[in-house]
Protein backbone atom coordinates (compact mmCIF):
# COMPACT_ATOMS: atom_id res chain seq x y z
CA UNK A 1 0.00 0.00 0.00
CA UNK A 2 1.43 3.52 -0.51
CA UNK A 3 -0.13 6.56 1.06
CA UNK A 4 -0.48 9.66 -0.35
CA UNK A 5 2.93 10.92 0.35
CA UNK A 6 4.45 8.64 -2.06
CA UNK A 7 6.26 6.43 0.99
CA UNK A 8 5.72 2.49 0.70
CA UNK A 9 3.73 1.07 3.56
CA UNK A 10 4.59 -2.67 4.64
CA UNK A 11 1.71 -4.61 4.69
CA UNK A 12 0.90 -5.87 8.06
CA UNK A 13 -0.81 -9.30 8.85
CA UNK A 14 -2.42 -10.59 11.97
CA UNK A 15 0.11 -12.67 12.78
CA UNK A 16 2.90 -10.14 13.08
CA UNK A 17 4.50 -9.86 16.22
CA UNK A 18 5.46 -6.80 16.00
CA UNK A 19 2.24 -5.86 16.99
CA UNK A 20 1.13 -4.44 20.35
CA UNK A 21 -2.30 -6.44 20.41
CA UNK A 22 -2.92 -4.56 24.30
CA UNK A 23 -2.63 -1.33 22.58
CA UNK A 24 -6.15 0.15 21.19
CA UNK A 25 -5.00 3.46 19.02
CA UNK A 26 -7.55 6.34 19.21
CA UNK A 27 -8.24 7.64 15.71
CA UNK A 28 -9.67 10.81 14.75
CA UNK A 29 -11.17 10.75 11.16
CA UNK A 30 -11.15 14.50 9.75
CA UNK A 31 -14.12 14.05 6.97
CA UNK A 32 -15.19 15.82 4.49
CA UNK A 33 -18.76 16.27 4.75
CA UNK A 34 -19.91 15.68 1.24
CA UNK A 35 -17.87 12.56 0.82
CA UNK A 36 -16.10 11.22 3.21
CA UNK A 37 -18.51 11.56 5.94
CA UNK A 38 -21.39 10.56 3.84
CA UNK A 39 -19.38 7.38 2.85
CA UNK A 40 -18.91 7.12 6.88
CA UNK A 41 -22.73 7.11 7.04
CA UNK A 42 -23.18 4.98 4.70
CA UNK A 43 -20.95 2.52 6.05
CA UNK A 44 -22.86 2.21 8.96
CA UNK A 45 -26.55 2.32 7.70
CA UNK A 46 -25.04 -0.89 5.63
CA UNK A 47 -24.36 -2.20 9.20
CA UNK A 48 -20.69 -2.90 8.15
CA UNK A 49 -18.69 -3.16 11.18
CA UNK A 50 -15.45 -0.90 11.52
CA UNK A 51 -13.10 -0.78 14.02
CA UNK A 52 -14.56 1.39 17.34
CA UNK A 53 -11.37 2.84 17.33
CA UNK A 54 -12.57 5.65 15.10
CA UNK A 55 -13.96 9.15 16.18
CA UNK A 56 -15.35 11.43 13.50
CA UNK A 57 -15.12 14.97 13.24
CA UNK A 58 -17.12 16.39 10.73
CA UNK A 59 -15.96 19.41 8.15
CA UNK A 60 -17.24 21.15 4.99
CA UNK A 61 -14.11 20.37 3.03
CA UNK A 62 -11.03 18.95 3.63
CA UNK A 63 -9.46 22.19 2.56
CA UNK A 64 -10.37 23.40 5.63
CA UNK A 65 -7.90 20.83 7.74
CA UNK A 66 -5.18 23.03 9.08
CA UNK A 67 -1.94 21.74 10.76
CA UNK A 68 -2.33 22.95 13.66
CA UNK A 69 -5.79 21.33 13.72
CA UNK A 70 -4.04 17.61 13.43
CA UNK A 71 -1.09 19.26 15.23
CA UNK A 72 -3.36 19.59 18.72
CA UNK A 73 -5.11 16.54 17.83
CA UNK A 74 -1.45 14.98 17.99
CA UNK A 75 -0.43 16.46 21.18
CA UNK A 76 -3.90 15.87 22.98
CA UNK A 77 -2.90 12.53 22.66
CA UNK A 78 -4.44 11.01 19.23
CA UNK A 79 -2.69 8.00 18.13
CA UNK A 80 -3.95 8.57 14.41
CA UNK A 81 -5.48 11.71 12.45
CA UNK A 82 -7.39 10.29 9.15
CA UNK A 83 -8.20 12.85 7.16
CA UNK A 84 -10.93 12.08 4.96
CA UNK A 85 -11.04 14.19 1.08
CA UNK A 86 -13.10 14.02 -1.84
CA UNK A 87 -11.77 12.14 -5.07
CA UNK A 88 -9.43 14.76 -7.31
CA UNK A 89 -11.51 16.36 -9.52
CA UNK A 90 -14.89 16.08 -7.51
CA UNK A 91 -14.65 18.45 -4.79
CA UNK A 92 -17.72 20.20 -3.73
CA UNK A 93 -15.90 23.37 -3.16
CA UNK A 94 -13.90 22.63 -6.57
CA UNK A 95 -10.06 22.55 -5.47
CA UNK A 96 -10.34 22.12 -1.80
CA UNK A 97 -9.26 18.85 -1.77
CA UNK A 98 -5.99 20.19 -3.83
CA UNK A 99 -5.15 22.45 -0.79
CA UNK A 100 -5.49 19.24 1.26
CA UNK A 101 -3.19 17.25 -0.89
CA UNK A 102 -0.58 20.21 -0.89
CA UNK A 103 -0.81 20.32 2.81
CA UNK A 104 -0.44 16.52 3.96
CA UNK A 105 3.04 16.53 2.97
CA UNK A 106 3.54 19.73 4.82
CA UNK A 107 1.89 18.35 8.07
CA UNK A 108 4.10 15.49 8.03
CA UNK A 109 7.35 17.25 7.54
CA UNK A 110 6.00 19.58 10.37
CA UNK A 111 4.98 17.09 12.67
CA UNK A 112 8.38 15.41 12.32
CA UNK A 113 9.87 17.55 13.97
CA UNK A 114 8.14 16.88 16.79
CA UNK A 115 8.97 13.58 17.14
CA UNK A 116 5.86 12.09 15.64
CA UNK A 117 5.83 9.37 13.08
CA UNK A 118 4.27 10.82 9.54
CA UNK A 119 2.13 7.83 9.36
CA UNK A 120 0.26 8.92 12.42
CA UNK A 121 -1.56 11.19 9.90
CA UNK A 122 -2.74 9.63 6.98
CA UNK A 123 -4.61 11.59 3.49
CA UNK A 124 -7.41 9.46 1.99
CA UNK A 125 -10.06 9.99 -0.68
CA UNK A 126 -13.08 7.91 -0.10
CA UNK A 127 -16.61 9.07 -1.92
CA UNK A 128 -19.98 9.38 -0.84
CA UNK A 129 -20.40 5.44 -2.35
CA UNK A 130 -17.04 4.00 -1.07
CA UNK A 131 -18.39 2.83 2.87
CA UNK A 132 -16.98 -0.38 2.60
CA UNK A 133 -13.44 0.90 1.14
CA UNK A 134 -13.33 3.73 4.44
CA UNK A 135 -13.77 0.44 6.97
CA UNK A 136 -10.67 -1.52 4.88
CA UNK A 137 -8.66 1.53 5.14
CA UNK A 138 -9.79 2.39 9.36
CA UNK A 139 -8.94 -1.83 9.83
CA UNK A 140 -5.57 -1.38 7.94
CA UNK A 141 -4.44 2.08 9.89
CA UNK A 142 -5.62 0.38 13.26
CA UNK A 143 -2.85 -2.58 12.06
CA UNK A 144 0.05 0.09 11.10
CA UNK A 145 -0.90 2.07 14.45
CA UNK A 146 -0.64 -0.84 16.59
CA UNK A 147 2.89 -1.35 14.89
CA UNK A 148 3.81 1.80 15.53
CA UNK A 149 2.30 1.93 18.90
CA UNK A 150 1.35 4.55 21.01
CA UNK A 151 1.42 8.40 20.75
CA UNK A 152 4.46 9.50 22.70
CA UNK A 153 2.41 12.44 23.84
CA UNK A 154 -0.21 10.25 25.62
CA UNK A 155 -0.60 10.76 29.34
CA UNK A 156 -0.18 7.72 30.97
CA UNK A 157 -3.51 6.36 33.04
């Protein structure tokens, strides 16, 4: 799998043991209202199950994520942001979802220099139809999350 950065993801199975399988990451999905989200809705008025791992916070367009946004997210503890966009090209807002893709790469470099992994924030395009795609991808970032483990900014309870 490669995310939207261009980097190569290793695929990670079940079985690896490099996973922390007493570690439940938090996700916050950043979704775009007139795709994302709606795909999120759709997902569950199919009754498909995702992952409870996943919070959703609702926006008009993904344009609208700013770093700092996923940057406090981050700090406040957040083991994943998933920021949800529409396809290229189908953008309710027409290029808002360029502004996101320009961004993500900025975010990452950013939040780098914090110390935080770049996968903990991950860019994906999922449409109004694409419910069932949105639960593959939230079951595959819980897997590279639980790799990566948890947030060094987390309190510990």
């Amino acid at each position: 799998m490669t995310d939207t950065i261009g980097k190569n993801l290793e695929t990670v199975s079940d079985s690896d043991p490099a996973l922390n399988n007493d570690f439940e990451p938090f996700i916050l999905g950043i979704f775009c209202n007139w795709c994302t989200y709606t795909g999120c809705d759709q997902a569950g008025t199919s009754r498909m199950q995702r992952p409870a791992n996943l919070r959703v916070m609702r926006v008009m367009c993904s344009g609208r994520v700013e770093p700092a946004m996923v940057l406090a997210a981050l700090k406040r503890g957040v083991d994943g942001v998933l920021v949800g966009a529409c396809h290229i090209g189908d953008c309710h807002y027409v290029n808002g979802n360029h502004k996101t893709v320009r961004r993500i790469p900025m975010i990452s470099k950013y939040i780098q220099q914090f110390g935080i992994n770049p996968n903990r924030v991950w860019l994906r395009h999922i449409s109004a139809s694409e419910g069932a795609e949105l639960t593959e991808i939230v079951h595959e970032y819980v897997k590279i999350l639980k790799k990566i483990g948890p947030n060094p900014f987390k309190k510990n309870k």
